[in-house]
N, C-alpha and C. Protein backbone atom coordinates (compact mmCIF):
# COMPACT_ATOMS: atom_id res chain seq x y z
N UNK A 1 -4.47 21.61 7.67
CA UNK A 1 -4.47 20.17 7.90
C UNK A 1 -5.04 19.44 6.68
N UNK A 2 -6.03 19.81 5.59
CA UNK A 2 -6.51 19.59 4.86
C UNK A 2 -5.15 19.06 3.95
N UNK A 3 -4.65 19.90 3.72
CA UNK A 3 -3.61 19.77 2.70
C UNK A 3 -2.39 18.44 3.11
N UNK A 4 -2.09 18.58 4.32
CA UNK A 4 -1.22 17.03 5.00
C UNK A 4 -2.34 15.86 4.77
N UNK A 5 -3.69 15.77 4.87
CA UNK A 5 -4.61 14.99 4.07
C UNK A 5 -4.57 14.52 3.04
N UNK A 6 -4.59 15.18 2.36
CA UNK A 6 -4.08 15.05 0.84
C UNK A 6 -2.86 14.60 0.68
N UNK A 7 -1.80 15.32 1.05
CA UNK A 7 -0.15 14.95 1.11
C UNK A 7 -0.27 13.15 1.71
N UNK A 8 -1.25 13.18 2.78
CA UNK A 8 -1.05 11.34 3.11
C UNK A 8 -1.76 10.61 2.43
N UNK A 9 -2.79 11.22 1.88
CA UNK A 9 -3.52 10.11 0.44
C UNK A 9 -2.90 9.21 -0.07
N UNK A 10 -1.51 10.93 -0.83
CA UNK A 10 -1.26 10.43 -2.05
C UNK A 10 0.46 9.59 -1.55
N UNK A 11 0.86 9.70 -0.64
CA UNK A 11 1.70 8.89 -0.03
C UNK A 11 1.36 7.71 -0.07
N UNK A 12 -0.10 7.43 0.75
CA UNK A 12 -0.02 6.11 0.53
C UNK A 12 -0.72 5.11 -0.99
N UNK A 13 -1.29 5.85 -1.81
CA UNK A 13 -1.36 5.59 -3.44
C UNK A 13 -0.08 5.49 -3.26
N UNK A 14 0.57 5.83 -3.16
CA UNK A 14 2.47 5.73 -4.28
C UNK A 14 2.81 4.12 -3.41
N UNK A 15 2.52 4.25 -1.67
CA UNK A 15 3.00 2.76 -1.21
C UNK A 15 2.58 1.83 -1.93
N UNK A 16 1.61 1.73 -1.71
CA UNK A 16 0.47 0.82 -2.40
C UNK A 16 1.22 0.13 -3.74
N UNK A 17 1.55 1.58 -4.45
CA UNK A 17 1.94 1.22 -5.68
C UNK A 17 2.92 1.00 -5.94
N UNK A 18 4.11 0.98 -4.95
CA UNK A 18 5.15 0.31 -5.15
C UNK A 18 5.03 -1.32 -4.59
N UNK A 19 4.16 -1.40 -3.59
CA UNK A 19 4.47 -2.54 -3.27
C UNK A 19 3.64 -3.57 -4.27
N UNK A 20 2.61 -3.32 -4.93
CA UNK A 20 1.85 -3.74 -6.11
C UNK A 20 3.21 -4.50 -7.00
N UNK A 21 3.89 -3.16 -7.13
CA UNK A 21 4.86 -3.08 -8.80
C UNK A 21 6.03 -4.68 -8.25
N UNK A 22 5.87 -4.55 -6.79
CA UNK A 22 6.93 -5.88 -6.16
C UNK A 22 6.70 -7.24 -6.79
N UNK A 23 5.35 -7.15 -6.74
CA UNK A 23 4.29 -8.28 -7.43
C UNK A 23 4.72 -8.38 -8.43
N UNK A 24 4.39 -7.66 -9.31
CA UNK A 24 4.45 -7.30 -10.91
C UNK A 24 6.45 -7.53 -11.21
N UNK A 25 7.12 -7.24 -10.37
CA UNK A 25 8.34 -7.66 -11.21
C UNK A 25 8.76 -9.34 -10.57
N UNK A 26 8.01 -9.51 -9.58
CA UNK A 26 8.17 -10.84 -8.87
C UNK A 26 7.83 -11.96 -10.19
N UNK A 27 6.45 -11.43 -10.41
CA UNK A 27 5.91 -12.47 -11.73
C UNK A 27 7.06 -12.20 -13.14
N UNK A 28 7.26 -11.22 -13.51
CA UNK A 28 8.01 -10.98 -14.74
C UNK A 28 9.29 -11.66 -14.85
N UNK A 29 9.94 -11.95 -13.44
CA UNK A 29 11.22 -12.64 -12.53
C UNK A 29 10.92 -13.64 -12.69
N UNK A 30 10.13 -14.36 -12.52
CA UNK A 30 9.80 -15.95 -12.51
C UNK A 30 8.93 -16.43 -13.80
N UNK A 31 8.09 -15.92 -14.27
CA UNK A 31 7.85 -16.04 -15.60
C UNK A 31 9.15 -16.12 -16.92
N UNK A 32 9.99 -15.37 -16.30
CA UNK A 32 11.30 -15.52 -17.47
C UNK A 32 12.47 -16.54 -17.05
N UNK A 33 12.15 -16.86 -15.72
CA UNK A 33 12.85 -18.26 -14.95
C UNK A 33 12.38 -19.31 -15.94
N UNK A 34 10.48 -19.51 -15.91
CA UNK A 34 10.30 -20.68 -16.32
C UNK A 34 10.37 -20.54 -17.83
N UNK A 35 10.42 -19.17 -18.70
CA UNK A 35 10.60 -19.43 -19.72
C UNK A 35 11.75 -20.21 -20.23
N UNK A 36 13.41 -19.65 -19.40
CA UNK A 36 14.80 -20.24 -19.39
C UNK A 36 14.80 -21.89 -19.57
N UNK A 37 13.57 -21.99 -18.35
CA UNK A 37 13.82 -24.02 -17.75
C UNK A 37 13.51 -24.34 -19.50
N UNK A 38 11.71 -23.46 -19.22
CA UNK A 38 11.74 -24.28 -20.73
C UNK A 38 11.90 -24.45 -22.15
N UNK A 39 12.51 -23.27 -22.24
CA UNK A 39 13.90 -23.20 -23.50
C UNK A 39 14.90 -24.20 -23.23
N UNK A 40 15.34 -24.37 -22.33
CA UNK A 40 16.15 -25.44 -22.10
C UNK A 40 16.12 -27.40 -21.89
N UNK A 41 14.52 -27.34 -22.23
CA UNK A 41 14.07 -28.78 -22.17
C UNK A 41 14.60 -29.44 -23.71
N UNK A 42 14.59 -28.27 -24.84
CA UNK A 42 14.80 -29.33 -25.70
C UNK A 42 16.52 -29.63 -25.68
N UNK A 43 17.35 -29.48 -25.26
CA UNK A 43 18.58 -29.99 -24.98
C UNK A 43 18.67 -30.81 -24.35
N UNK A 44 17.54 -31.86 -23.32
CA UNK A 44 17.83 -32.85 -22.83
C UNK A 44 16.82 -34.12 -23.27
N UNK A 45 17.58 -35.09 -22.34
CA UNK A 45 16.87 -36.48 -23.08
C UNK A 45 15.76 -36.45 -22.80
N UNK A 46 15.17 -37.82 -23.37
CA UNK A 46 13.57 -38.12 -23.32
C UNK A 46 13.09 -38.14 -21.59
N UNK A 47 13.98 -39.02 -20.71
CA UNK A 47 13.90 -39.22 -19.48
C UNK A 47 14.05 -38.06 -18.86
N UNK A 48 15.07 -37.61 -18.72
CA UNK A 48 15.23 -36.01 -17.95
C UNK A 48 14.21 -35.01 -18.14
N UNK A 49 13.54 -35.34 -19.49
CA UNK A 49 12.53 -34.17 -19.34
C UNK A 49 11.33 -34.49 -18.81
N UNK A 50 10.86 -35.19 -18.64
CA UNK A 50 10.09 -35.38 -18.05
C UNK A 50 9.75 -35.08 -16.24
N UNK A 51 11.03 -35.38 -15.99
CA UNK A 51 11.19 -35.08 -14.59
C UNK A 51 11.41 -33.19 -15.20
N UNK A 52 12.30 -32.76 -15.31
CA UNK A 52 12.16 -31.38 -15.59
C UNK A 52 10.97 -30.46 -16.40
N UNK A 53 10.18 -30.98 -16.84
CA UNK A 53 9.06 -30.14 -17.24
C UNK A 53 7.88 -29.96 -16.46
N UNK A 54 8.17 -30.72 -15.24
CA UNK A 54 7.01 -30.48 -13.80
C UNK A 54 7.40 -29.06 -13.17
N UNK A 55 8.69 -28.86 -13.42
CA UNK A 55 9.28 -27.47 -13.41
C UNK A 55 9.15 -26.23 -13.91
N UNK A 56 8.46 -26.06 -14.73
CA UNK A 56 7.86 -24.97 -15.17
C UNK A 56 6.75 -24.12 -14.57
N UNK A 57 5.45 -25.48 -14.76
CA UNK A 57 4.49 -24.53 -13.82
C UNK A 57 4.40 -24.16 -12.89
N UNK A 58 5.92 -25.52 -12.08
CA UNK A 58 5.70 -24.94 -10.38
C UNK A 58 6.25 -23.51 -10.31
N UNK A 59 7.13 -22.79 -11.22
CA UNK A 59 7.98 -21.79 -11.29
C UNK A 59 7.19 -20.79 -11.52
N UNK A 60 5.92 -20.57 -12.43
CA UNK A 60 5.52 -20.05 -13.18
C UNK A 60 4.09 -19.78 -11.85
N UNK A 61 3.36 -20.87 -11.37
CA UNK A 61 2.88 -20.74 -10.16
C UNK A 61 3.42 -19.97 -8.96
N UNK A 62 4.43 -20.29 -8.85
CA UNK A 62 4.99 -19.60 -7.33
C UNK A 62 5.13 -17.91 -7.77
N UNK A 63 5.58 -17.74 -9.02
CA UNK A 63 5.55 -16.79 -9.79
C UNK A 63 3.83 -15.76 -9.81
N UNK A 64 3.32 -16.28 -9.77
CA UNK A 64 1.69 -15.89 -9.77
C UNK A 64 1.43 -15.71 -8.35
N UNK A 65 1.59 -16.40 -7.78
CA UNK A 65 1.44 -16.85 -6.02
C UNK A 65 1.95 -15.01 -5.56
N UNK A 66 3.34 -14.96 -5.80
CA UNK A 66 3.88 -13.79 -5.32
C UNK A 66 2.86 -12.52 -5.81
N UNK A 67 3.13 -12.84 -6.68
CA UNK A 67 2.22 -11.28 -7.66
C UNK A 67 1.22 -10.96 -6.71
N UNK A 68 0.32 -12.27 -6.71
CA UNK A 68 -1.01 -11.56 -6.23
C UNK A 68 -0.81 -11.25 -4.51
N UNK A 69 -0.18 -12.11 -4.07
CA UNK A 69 0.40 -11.73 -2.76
C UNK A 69 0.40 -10.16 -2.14
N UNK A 70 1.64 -9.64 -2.93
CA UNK A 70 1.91 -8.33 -3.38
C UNK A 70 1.20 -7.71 -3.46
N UNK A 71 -0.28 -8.01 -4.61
CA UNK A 71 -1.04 -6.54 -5.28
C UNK A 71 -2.11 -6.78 -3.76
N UNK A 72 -2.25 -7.79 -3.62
CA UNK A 72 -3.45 -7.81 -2.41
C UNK A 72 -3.20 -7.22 -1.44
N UNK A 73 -1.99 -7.10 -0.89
CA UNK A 73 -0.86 -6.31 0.15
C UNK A 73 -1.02 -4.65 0.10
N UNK A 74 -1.06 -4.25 -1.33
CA UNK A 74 -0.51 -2.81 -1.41
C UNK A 74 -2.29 -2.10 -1.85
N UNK A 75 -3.69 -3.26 -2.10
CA UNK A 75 -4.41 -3.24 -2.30
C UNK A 75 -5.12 -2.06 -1.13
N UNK A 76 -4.66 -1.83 0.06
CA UNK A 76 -5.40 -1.46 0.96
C UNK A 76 -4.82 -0.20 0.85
N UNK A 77 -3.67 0.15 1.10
CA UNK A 77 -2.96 1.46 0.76
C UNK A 77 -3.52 1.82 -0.64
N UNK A 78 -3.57 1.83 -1.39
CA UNK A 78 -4.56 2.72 -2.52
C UNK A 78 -5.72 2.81 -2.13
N UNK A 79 -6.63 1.95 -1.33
CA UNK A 79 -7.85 2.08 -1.12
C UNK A 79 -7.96 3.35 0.04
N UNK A 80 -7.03 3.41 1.22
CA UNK A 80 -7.19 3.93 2.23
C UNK A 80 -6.58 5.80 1.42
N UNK A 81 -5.61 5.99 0.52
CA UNK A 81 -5.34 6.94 -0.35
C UNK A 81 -6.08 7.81 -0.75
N UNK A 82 -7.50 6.63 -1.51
CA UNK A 82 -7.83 7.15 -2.79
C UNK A 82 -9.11 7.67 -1.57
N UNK A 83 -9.35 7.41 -0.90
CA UNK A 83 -10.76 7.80 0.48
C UNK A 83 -10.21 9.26 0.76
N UNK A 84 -8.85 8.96 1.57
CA UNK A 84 -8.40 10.38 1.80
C UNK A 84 -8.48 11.59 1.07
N UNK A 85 -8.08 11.13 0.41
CA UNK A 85 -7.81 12.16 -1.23
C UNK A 85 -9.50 12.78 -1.25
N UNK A 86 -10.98 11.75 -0.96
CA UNK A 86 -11.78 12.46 -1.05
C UNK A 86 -12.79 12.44 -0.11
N UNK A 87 -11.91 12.70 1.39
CA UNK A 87 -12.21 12.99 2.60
C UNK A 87 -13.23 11.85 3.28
N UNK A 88 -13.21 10.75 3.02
CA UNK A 88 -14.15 10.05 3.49
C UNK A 88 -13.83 9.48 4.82
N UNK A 89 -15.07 9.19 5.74
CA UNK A 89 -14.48 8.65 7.07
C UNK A 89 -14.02 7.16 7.47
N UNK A 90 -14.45 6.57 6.72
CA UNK A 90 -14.03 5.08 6.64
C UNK A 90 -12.39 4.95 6.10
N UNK A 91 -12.39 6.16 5.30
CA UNK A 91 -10.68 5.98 4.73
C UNK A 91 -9.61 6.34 5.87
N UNK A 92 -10.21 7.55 6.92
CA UNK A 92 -9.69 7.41 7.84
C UNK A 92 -9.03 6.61 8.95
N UNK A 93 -10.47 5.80 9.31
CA UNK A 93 -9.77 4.67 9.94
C UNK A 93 -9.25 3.51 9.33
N UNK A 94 -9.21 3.45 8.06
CA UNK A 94 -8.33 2.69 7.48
C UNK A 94 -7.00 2.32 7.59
N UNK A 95 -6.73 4.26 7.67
CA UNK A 95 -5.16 4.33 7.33
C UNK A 95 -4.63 4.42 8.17
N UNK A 96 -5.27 4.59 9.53
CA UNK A 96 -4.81 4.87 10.95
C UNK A 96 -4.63 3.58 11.03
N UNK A 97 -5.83 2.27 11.16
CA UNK A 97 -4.61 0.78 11.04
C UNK A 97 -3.35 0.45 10.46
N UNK A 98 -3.66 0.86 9.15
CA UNK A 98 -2.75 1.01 8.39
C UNK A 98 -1.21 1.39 8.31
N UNK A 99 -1.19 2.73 9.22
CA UNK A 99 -0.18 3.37 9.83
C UNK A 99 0.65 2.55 10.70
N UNK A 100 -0.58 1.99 11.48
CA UNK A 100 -0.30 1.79 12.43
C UNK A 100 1.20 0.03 12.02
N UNK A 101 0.54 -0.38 10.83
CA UNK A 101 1.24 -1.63 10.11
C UNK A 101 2.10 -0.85 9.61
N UNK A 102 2.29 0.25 9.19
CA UNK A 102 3.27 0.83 8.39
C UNK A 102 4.84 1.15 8.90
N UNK A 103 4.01 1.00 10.41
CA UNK A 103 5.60 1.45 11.42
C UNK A 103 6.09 -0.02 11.51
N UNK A 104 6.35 -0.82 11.02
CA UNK A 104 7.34 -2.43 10.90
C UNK A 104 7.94 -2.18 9.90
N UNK A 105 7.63 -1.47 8.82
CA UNK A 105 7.82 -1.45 7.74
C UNK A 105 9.12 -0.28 7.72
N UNK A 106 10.55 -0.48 7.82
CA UNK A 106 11.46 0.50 8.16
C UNK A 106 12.38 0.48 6.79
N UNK A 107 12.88 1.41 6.60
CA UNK A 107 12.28 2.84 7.02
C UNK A 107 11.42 3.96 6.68
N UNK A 108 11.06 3.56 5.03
CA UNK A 108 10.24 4.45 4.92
C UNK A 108 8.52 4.23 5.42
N UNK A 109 8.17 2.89 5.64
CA UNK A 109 7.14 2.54 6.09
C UNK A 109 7.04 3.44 7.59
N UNK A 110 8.00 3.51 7.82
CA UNK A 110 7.87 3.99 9.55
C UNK A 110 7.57 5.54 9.39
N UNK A 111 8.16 6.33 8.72
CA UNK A 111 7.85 7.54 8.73
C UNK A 111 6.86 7.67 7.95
N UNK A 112 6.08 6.81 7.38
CA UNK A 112 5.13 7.32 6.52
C UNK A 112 3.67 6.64 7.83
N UNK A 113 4.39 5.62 8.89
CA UNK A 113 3.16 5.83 9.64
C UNK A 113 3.18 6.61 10.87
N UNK A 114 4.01 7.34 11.24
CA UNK A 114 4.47 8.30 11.88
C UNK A 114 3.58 9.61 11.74
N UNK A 115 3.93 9.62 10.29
CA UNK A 115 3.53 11.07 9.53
C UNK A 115 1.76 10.91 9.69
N UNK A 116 1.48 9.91 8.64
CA UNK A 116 -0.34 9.50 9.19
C UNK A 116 -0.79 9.44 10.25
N UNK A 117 -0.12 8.82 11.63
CA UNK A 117 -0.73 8.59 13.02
C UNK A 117 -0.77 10.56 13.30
N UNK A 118 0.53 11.46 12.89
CA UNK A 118 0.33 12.35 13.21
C UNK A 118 -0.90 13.06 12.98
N UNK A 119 -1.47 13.27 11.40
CA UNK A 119 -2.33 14.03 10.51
C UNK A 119 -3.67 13.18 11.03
N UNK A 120 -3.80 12.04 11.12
CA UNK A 120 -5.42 11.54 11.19
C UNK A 120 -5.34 11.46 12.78
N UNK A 121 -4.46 11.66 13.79
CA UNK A 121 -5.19 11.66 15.18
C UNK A 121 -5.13 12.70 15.51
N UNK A 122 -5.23 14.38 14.78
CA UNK A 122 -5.25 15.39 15.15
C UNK A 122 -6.57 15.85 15.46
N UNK A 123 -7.03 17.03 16.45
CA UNK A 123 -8.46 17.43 16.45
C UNK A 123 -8.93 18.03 15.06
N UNK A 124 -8.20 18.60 14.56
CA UNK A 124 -8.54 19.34 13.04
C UNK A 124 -8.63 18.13 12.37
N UNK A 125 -8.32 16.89 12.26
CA UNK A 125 -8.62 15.99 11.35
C UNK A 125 -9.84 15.69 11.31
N UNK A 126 -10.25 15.46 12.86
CA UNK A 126 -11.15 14.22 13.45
C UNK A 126 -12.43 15.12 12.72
N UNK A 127 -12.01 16.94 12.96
CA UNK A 127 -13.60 17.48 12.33
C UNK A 127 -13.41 17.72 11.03
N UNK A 128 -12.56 17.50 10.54
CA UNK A 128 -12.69 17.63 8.97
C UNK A 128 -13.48 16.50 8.23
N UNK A 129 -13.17 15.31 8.92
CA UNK A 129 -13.83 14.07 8.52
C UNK A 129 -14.87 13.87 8.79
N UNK A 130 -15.35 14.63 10.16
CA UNK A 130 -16.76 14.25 10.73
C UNK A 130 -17.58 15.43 9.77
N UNK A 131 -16.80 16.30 9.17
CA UNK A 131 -17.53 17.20 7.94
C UNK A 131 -17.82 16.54 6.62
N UNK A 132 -16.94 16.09 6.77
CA UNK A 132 -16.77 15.19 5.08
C UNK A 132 -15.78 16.06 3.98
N UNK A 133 -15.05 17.00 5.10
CA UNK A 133 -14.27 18.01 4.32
C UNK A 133 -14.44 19.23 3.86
N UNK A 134 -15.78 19.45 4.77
CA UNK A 134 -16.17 20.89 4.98
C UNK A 134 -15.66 21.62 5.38
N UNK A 135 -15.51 22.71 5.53
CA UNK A 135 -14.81 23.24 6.36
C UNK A 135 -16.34 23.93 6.90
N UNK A 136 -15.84 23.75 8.44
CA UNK A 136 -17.10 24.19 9.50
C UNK A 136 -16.22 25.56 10.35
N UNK A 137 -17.22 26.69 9.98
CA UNK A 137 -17.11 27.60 10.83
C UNK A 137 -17.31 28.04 12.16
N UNK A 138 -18.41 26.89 12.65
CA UNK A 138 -19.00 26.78 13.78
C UNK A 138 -18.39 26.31 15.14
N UNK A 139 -17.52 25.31 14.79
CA UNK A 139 -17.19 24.52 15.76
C UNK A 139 -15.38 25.23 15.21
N UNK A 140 -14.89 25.48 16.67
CA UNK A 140 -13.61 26.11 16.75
C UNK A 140 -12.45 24.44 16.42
N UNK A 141 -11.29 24.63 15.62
CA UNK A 141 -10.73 23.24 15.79
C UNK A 141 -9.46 23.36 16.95
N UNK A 142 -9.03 24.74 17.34
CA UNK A 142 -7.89 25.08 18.49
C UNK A 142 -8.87 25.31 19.13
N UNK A 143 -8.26 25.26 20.70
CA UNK A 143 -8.38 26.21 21.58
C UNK A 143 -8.49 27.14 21.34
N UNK A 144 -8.91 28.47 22.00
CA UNK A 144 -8.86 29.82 22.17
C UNK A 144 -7.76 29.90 22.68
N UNK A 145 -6.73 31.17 22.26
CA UNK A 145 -6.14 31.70 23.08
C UNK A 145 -6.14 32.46 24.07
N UNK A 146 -5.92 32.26 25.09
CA UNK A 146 -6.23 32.82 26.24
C UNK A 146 -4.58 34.12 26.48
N UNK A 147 -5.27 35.29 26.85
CA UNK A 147 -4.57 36.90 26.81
C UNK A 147 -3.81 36.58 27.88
N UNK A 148 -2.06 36.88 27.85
CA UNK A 148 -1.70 36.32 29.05
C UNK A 148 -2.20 37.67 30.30
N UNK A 149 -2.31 37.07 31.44
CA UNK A 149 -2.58 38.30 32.24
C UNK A 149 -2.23 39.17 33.04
């Protein structure tokens, strides 16, 4: 189970980081919008530009607006990742909310909170975390098998 731990870390680092990169081409998208408008101001008259050069920053704003939108969005999935990755218990219940947001998110959002609701509500999880990623010899994480009779 340790290892599907890890495997969902780094799953959700990669979400995170795609939905970050959404940001990041959102701004690069609209930053080269308002560069276009305003390459294109000196081709018009004195009057027109004026009304068209209020156009830039709003472009260039909404442009920023998205970005951070985005990185603040995918901000929690690296955080809840980078915990997993080094067994902490707070990262746990992170990602179990998390998951739990992840299933709207179709389709790969859904199987990736599918896959997490599976790995962090298991009994082998719950004591791996309450170890801190120990592995404890003491406390059994199955049942016993019982000899059929």
């Amino acid at each position: 189970m340790r290892e599907h731990i890890k495997i969902l870390g780094v799953l959700n680092i990669v979400m995170g980081g795609l939905t970050a990169l959404v940001g990041v081409v959102a701004l690069l998208a609209m930053g080269s919008i308002a560069g276009f408008v305003a390459a294109s101001l000196s081709s018009v008259s004195h009057a027109e530009f004026q009304d068209t050069a209020v156009s830039v920053p709003v472009i260039a704003g909404i442009g920023v607006a998205i970005a951070i939108f985005f990185c603040l969005l995918g901000l929690p999935a690296i955080l809840g990742g980078w915990g997993l990755l080094r067994f902490r218990p707070w990262a746990r219940l992170l990602t179990i909310v998390l998951s739990v947001l992840h299933l709207f998110h179709i389709p790969l959002g859904t199987a990736l909170g599918v896959y997490g609701l599976w790995v962090l509500l298991s009994p082998e999880s719950q004591a791996i975390f309450a170890n801190r990623g120990a592995y404890s010899a003491s406390a059994p994480v199955y049942p016993p098998v019982q000899p059929p009779a």
